[in-house]
PDBML (XML) file of the C-alpha atoms, coordinates in Angstrom:
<?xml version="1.0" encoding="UTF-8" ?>
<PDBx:datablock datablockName="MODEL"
   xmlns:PDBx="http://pdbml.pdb.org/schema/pdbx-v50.xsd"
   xmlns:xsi="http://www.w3.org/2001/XMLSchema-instance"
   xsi:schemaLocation="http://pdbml.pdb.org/schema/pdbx-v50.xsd pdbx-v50.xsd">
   <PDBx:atom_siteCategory>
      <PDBx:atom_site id="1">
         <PDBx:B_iso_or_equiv>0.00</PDBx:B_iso_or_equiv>
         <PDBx:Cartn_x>-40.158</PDBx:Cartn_x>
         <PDBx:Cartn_y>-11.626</PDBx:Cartn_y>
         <PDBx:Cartn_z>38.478</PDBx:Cartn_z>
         <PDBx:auth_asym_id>A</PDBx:auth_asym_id>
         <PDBx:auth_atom_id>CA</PDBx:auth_atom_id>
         <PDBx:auth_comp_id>UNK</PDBx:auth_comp_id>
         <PDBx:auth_seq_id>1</PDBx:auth_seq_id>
         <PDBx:group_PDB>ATOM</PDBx:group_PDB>
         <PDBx:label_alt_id xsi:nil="true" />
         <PDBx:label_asym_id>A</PDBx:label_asym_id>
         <PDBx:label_atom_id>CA</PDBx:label_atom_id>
         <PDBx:label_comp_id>UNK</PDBx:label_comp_id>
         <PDBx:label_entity_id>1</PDBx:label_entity_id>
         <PDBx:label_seq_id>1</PDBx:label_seq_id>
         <PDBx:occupancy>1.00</PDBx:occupancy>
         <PDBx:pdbx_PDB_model_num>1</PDBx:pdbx_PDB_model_num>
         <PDBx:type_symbol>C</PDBx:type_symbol>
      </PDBx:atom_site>
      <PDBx:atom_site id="2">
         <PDBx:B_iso_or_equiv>0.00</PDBx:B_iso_or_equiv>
         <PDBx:Cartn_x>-43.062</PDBx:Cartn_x>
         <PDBx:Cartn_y>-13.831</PDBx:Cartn_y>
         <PDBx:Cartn_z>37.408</PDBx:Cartn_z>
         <PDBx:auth_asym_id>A</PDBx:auth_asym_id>
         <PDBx:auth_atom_id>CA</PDBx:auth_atom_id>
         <PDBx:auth_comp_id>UNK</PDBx:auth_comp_id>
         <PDBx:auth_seq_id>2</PDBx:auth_seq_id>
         <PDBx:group_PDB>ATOM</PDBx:group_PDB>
         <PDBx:label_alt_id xsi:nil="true" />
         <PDBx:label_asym_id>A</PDBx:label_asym_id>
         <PDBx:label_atom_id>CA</PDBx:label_atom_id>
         <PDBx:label_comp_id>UNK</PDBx:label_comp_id>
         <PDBx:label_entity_id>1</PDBx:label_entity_id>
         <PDBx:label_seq_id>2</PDBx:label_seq_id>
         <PDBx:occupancy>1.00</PDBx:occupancy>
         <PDBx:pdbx_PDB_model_num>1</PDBx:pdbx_PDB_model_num>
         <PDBx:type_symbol>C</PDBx:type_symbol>
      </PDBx:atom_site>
      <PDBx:atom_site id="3">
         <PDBx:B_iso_or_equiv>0.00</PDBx:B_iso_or_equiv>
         <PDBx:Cartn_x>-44.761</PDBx:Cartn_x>
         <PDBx:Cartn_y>-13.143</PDBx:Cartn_y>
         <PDBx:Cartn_z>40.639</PDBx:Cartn_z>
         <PDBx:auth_asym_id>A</PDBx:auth_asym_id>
         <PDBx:auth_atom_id>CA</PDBx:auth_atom_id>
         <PDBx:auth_comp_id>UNK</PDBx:auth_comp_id>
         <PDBx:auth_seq_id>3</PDBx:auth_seq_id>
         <PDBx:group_PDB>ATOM</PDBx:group_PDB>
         <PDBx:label_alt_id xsi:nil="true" />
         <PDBx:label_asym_id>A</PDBx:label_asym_id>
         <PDBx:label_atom_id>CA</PDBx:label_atom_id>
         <PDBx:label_comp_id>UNK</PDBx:label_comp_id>
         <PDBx:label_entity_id>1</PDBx:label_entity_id>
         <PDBx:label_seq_id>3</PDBx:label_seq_id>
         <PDBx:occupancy>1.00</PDBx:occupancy>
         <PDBx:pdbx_PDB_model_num>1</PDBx:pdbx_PDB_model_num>
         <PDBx:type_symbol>C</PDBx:type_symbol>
      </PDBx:atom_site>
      <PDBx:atom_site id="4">
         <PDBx:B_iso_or_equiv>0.00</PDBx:B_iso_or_equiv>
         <PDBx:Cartn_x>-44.907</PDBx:Cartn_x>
         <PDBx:Cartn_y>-9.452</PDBx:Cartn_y>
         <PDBx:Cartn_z>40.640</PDBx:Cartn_z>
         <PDBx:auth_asym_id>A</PDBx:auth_asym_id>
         <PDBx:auth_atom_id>CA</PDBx:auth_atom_id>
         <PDBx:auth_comp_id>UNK</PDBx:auth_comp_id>
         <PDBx:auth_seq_id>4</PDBx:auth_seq_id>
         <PDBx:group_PDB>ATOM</PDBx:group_PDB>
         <PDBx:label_alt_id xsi:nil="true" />
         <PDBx:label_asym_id>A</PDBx:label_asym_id>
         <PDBx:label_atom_id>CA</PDBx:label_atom_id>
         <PDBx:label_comp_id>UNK</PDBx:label_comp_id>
         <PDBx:label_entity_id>1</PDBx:label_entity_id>
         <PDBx:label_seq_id>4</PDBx:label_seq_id>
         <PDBx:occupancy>1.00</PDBx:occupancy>
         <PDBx:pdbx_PDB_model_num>1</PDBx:pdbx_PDB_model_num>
         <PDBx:type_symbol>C</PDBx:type_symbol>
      </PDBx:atom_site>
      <PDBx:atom_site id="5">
         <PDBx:B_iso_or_equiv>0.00</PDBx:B_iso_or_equiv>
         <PDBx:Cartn_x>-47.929</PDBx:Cartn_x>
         <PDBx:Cartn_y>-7.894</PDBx:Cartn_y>
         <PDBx:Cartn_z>40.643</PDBx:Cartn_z>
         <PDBx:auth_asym_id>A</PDBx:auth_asym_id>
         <PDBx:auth_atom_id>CA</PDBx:auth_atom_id>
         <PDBx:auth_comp_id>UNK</PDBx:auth_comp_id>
         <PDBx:auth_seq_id>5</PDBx:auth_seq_id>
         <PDBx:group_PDB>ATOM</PDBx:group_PDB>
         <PDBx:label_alt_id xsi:nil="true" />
         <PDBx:label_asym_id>A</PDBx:label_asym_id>
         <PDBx:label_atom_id>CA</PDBx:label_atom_id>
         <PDBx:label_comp_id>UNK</PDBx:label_comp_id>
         <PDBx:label_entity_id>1</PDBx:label_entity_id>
         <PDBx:label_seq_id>5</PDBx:label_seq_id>
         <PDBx:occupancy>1.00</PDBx:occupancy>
         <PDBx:pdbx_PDB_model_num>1</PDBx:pdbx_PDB_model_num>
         <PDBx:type_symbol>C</PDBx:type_symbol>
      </PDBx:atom_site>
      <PDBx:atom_site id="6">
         <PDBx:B_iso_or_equiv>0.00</PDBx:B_iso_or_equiv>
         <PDBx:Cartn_x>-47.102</PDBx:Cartn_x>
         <PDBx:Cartn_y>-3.917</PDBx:Cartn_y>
         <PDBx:Cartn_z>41.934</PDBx:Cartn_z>
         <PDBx:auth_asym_id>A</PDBx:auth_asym_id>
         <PDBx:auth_atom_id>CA</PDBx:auth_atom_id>
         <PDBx:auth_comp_id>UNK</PDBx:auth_comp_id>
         <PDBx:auth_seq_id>6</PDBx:auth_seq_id>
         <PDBx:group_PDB>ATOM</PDBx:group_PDB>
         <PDBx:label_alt_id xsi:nil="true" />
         <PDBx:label_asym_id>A</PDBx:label_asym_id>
         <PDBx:label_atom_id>CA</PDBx:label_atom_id>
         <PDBx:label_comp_id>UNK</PDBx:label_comp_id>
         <PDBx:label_entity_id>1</PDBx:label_entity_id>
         <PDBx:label_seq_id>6</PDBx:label_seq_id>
         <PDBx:occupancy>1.00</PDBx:occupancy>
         <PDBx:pdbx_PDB_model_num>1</PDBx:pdbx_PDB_model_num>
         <PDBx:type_symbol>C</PDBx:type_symbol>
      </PDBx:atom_site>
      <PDBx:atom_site id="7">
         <PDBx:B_iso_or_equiv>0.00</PDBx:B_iso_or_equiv>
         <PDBx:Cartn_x>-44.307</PDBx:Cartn_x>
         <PDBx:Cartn_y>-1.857</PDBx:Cartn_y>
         <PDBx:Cartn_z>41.361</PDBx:Cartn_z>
         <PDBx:auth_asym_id>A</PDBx:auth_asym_id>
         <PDBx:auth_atom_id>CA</PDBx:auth_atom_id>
         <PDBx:auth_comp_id>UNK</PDBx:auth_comp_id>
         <PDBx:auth_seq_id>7</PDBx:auth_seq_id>
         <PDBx:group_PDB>ATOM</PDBx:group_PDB>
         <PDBx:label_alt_id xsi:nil="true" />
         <PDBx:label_asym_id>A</PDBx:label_asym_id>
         <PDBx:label_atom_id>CA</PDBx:label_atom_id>
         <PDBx:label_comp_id>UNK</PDBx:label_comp_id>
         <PDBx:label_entity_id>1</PDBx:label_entity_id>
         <PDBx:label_seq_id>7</PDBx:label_seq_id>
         <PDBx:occupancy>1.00</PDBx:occupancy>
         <PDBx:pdbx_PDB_model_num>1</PDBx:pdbx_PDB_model_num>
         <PDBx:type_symbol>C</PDBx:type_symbol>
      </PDBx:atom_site>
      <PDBx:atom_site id="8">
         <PDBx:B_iso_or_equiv>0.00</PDBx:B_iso_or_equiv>
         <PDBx:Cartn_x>-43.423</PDBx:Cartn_x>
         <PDBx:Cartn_y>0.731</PDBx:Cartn_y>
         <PDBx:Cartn_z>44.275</PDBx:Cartn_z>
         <PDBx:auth_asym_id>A</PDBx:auth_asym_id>
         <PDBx:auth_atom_id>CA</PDBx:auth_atom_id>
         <PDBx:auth_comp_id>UNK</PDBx:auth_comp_id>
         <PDBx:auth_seq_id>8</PDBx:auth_seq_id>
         <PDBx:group_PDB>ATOM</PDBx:group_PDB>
         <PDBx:label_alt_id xsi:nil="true" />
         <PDBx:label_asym_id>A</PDBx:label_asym_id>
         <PDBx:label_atom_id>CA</PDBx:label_atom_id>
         <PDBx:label_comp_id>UNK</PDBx:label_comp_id>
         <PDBx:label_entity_id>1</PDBx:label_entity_id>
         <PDBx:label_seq_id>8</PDBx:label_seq_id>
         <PDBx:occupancy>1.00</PDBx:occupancy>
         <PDBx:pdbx_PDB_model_num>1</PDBx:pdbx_PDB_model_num>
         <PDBx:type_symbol>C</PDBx:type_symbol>
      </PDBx:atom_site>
      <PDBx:atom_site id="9">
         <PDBx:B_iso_or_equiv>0.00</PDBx:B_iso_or_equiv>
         <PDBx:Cartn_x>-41.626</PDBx:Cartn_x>
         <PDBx:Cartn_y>3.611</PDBx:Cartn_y>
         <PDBx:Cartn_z>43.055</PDBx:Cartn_z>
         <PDBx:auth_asym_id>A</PDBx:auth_asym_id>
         <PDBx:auth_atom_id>CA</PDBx:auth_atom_id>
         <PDBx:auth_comp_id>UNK</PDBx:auth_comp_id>
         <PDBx:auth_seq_id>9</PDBx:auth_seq_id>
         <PDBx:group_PDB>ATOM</PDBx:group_PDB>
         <PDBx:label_alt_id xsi:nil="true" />
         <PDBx:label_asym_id>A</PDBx:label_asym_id>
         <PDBx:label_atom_id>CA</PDBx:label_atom_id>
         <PDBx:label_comp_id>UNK</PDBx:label_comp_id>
         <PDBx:label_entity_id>1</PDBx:label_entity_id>
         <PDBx:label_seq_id>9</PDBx:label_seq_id>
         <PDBx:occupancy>1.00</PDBx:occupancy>
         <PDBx:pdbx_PDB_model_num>1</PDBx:pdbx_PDB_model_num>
         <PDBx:type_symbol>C</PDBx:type_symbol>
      </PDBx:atom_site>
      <PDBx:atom_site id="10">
         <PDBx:B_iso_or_equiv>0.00</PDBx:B_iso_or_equiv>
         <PDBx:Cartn_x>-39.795</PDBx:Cartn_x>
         <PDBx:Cartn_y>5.702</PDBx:Cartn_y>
         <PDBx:Cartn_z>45.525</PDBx:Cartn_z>
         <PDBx:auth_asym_id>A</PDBx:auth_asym_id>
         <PDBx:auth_atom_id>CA</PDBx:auth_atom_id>
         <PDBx:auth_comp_id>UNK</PDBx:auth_comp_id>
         <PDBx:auth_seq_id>10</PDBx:auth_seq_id>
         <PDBx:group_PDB>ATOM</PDBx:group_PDB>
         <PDBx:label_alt_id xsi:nil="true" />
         <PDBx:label_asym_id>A</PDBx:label_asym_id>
         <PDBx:label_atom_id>CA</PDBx:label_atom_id>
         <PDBx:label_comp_id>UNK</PDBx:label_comp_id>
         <PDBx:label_entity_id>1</PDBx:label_entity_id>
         <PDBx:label_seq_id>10</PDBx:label_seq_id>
         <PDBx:occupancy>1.00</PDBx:occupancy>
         <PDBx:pdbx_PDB_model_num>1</PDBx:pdbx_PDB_model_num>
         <PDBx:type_symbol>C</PDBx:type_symbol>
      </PDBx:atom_site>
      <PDBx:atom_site id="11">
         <PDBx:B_iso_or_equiv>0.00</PDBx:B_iso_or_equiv>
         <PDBx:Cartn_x>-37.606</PDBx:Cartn_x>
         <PDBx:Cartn_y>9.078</PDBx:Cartn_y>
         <PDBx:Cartn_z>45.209</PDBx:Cartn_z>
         <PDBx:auth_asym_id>A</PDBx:auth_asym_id>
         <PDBx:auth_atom_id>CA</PDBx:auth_atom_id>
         <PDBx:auth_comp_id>UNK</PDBx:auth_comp_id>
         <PDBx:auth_seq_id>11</PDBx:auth_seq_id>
         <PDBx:group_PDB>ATOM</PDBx:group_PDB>
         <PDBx:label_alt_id xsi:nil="true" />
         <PDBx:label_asym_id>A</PDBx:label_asym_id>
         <PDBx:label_atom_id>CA</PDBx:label_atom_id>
         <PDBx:label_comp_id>UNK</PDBx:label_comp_id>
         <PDBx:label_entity_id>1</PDBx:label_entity_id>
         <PDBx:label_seq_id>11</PDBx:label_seq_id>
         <PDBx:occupancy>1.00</PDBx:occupancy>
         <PDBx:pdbx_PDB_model_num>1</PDBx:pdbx_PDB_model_num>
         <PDBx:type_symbol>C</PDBx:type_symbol>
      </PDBx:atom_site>
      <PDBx:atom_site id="12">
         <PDBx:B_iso_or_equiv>0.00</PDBx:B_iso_or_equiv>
         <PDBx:Cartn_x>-34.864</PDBx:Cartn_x>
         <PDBx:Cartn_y>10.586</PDBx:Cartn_y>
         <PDBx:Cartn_z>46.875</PDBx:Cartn_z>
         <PDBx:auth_asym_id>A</PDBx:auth_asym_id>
         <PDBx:auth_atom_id>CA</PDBx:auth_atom_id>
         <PDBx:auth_comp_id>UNK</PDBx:auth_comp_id>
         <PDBx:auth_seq_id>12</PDBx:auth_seq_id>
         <PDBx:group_PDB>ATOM</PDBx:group_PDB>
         <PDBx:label_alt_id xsi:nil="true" />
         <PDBx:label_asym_id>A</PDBx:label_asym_id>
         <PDBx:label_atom_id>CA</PDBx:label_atom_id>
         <PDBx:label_comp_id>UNK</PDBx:label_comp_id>
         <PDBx:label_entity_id>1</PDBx:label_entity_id>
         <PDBx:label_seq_id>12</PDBx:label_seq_id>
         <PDBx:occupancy>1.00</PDBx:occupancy>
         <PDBx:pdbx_PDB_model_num>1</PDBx:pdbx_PDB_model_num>
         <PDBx:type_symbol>C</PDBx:type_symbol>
      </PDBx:atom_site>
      <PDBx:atom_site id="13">
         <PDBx:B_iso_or_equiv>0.00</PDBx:B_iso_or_equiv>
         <PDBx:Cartn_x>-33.651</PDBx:Cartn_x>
         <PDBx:Cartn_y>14.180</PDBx:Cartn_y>
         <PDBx:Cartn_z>46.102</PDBx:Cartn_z>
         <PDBx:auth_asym_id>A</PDBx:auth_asym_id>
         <PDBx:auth_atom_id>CA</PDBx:auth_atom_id>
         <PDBx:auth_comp_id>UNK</PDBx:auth_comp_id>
         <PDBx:auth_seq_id>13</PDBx:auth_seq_id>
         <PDBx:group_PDB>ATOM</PDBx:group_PDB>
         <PDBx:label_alt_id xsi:nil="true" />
         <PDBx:label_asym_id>A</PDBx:label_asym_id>
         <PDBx:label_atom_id>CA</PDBx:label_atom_id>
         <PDBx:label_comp_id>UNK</PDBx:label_comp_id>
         <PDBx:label_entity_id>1</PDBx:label_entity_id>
         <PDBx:label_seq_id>13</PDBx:label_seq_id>
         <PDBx:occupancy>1.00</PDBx:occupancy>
         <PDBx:pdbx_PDB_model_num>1</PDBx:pdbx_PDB_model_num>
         <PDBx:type_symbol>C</PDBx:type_symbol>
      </PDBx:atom_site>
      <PDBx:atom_site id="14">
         <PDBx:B_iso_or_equiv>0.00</PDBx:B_iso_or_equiv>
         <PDBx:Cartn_x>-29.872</PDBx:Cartn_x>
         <PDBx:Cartn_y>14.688</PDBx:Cartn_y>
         <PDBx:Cartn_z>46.451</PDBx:Cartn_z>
         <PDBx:auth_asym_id>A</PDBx:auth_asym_id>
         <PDBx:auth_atom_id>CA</PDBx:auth_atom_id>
         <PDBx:auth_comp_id>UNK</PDBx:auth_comp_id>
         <PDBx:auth_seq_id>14</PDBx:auth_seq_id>
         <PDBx:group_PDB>ATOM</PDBx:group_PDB>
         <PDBx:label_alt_id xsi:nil="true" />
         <PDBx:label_asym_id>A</PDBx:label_asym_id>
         <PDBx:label_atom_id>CA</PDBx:label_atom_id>
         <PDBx:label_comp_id>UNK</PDBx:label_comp_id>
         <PDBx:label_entity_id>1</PDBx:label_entity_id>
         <PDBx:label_seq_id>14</PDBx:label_seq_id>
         <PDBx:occupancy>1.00</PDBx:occupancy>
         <PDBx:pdbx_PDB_model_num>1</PDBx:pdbx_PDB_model_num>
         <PDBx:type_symbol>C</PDBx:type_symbol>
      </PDBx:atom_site>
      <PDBx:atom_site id="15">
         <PDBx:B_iso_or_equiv>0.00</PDBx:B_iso_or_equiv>
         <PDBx:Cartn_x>-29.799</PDBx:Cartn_x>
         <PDBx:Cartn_y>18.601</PDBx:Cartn_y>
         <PDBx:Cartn_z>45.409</PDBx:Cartn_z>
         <PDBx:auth_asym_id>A</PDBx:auth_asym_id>
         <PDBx:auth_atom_id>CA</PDBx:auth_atom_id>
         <PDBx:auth_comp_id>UNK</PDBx:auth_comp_id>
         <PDBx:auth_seq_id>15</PDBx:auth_seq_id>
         <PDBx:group_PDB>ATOM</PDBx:group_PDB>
         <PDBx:label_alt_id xsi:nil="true" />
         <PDBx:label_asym_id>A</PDBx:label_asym_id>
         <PDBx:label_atom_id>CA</PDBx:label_atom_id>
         <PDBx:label_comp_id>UNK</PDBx:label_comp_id>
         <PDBx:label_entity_id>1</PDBx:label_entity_id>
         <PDBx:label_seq_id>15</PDBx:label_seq_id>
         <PDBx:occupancy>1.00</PDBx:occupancy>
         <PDBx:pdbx_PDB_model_num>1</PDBx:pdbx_PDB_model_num>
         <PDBx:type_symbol>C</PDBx:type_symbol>
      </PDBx:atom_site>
      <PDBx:atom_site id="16">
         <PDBx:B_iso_or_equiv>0.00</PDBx:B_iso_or_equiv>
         <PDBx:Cartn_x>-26.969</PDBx:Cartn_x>
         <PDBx:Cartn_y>20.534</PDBx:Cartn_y>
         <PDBx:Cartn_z>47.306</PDBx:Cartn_z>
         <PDBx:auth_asym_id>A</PDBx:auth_asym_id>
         <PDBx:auth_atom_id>CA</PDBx:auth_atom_id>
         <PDBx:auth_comp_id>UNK</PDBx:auth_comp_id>
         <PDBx:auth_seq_id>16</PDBx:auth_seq_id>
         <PDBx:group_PDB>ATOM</PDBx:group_PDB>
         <PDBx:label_alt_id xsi:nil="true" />
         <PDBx:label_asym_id>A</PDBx:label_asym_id>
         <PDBx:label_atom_id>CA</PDBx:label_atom_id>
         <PDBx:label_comp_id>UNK</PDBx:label_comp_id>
         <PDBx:label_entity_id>1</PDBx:label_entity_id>
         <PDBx:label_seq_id>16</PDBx:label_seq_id>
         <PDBx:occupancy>1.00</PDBx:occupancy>
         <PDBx:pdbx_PDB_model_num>1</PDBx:pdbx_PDB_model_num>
         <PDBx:type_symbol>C</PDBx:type_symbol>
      </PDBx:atom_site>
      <PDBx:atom_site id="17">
         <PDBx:B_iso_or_equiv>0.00</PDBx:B_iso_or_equiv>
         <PDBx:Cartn_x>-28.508</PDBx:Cartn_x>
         <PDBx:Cartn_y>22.488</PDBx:Cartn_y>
         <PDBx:Cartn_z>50.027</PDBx:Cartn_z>
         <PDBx:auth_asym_id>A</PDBx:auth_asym_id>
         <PDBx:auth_atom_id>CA</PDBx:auth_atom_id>
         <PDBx:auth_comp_id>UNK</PDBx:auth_comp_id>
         <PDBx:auth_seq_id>17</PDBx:auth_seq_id>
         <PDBx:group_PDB>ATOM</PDBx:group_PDB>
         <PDBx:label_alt_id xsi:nil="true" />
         <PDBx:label_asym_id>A</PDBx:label_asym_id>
         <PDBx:label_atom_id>CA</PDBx:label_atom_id>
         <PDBx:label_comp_id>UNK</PDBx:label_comp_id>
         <PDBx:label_entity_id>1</PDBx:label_entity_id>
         <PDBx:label_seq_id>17</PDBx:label_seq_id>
         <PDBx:occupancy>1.00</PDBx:occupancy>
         <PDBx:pdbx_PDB_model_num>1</PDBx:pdbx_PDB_model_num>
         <PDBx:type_symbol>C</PDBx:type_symbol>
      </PDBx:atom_site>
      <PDBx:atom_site id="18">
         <PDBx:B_iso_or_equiv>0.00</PDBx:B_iso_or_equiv>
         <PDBx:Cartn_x>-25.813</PDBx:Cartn_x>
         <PDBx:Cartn_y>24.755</PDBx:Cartn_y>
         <PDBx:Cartn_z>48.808</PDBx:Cartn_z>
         <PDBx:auth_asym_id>A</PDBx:auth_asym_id>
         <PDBx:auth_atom_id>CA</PDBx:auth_atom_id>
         <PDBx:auth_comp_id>UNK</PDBx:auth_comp_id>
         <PDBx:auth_seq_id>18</PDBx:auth_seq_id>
         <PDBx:group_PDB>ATOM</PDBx:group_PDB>
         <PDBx:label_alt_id xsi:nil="true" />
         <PDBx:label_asym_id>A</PDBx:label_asym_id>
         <PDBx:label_atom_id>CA</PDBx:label_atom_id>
         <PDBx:label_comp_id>UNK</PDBx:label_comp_id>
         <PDBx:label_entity_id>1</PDBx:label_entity_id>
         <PDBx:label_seq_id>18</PDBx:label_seq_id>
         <PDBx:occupancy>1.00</PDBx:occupancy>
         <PDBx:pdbx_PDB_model_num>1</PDBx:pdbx_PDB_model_num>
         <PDBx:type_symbol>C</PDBx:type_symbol>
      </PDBx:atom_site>
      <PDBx:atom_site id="19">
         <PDBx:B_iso_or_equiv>0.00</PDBx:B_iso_or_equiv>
         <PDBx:Cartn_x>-23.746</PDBx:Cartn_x>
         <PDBx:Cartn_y>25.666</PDBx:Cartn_y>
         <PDBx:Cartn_z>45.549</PDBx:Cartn_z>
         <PDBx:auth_asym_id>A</PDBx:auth_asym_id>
         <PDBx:auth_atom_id>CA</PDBx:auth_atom_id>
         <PDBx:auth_comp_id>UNK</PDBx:auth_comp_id>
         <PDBx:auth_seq_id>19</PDBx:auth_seq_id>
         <PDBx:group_PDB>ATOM</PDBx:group_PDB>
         <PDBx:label_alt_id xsi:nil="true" />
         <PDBx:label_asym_id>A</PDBx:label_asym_id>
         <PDBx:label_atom_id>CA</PDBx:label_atom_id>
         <PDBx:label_comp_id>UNK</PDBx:label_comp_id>
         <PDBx:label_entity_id>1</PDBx:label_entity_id>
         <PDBx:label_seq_id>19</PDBx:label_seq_id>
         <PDBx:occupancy>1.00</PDBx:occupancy>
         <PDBx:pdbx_PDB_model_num>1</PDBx:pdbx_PDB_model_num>
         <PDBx:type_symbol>C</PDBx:type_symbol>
      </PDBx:atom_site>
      <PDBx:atom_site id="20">
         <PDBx:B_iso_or_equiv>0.00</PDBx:B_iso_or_equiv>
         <PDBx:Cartn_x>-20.078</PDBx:Cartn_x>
         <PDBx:Cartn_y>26.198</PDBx:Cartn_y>
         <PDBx:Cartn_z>46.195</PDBx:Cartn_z>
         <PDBx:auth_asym_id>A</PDBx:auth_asym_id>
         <PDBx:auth_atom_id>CA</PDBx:auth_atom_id>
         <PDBx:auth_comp_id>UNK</PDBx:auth_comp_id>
         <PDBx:auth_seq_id>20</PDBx:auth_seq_id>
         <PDBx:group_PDB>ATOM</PDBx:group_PDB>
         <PDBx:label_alt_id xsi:nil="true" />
         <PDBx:label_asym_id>A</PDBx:label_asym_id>
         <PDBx:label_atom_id>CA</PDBx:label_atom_id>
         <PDBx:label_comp_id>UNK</PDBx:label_comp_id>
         <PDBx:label_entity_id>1</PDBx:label_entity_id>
         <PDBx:label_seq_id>20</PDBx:label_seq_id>
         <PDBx:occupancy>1.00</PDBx:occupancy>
         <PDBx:pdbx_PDB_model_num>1</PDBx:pdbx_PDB_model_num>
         <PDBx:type_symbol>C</PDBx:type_symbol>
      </PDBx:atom_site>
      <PDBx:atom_site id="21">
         <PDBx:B_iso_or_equiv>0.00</PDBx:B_iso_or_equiv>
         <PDBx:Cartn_x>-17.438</PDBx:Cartn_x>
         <PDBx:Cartn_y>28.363</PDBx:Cartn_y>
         <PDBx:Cartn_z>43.108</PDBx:Cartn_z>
         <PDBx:auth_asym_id>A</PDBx:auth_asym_id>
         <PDBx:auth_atom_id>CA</PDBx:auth_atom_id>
         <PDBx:auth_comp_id>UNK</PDBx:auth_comp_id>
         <PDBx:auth_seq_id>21</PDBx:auth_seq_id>
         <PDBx:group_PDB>ATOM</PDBx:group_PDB>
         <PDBx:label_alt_id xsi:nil="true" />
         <PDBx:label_asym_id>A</PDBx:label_asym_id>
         <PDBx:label_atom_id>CA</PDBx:label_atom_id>
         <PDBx:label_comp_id>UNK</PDBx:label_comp_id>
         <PDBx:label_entity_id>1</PDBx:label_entity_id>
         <PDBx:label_seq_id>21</PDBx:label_seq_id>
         <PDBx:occupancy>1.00</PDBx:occupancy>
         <PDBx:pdbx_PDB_model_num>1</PDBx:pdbx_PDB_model_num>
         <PDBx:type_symbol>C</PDBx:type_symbol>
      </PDBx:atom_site>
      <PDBx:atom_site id="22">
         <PDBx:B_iso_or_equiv>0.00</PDBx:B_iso_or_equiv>
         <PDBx:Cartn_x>-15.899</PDBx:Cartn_x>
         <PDBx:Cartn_y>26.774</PDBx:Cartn_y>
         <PDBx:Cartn_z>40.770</PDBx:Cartn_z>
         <PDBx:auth_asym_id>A</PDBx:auth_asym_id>
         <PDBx:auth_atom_id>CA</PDBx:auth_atom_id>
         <PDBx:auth_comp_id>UNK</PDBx:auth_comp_id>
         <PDBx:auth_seq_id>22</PDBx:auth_seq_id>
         <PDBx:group_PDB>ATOM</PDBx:group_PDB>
         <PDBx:label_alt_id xsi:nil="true" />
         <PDBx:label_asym_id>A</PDBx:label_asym_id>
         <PDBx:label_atom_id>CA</PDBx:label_atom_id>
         <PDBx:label_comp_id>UNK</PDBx:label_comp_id>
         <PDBx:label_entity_id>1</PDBx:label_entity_id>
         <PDBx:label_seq_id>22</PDBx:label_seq_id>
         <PDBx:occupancy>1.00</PDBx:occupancy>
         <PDBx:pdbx_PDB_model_num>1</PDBx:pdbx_PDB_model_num>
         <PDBx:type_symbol>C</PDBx:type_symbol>
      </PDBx:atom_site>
      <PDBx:atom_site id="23">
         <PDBx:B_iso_or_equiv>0.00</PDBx:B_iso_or_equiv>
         <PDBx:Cartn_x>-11.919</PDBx:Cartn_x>
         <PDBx:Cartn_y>27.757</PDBx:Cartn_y>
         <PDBx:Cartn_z>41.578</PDBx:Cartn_z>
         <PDBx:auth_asym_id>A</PDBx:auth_asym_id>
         <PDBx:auth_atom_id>CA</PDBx:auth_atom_id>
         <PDBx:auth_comp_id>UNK</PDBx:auth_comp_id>
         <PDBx:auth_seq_id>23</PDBx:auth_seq_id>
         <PDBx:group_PDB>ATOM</PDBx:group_PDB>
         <PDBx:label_alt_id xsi:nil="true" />
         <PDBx:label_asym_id>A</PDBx:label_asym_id>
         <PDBx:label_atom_id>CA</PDBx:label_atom_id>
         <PDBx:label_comp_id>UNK</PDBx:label_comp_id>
         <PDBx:label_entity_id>1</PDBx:label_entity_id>
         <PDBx:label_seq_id>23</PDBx:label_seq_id>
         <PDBx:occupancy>1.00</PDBx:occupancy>
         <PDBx:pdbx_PDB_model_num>1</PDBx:pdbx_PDB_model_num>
         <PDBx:type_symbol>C</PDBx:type_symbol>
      </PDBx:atom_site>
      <PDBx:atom_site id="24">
         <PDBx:B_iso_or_equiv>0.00</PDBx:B_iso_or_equiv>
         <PDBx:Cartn_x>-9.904</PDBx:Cartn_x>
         <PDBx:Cartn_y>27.985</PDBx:Cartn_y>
         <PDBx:Cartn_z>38.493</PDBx:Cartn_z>
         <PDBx:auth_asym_id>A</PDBx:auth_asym_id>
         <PDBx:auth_atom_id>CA</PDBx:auth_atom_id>
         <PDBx:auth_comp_id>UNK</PDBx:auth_comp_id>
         <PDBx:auth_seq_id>24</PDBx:auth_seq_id>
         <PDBx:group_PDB>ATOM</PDBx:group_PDB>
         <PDBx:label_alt_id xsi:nil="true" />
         <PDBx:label_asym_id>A</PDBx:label_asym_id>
         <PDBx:label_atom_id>CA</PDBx:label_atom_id>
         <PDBx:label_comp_id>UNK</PDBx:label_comp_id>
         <PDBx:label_entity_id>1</PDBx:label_entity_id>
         <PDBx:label_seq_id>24</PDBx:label_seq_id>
         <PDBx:occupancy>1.00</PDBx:occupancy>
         <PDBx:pdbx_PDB_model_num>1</PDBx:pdbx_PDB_model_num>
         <PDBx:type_symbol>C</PDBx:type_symbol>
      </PDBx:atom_site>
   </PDBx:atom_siteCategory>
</PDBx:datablock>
């Protein structure tokens, strides 16, 4: 991209509000 001149870095969390068992 030759004609770039800024790179916008953006973040989005995706942690479970919640953790559920692990059934055997």
């Amino acid at each position: 991209f030759p004609w770039a001149r800024s790179v916008v870095v953006a973040a989005l969390s995706y942690k479970p509000a919640t953790e559920e068992a692990q059934p055997a």
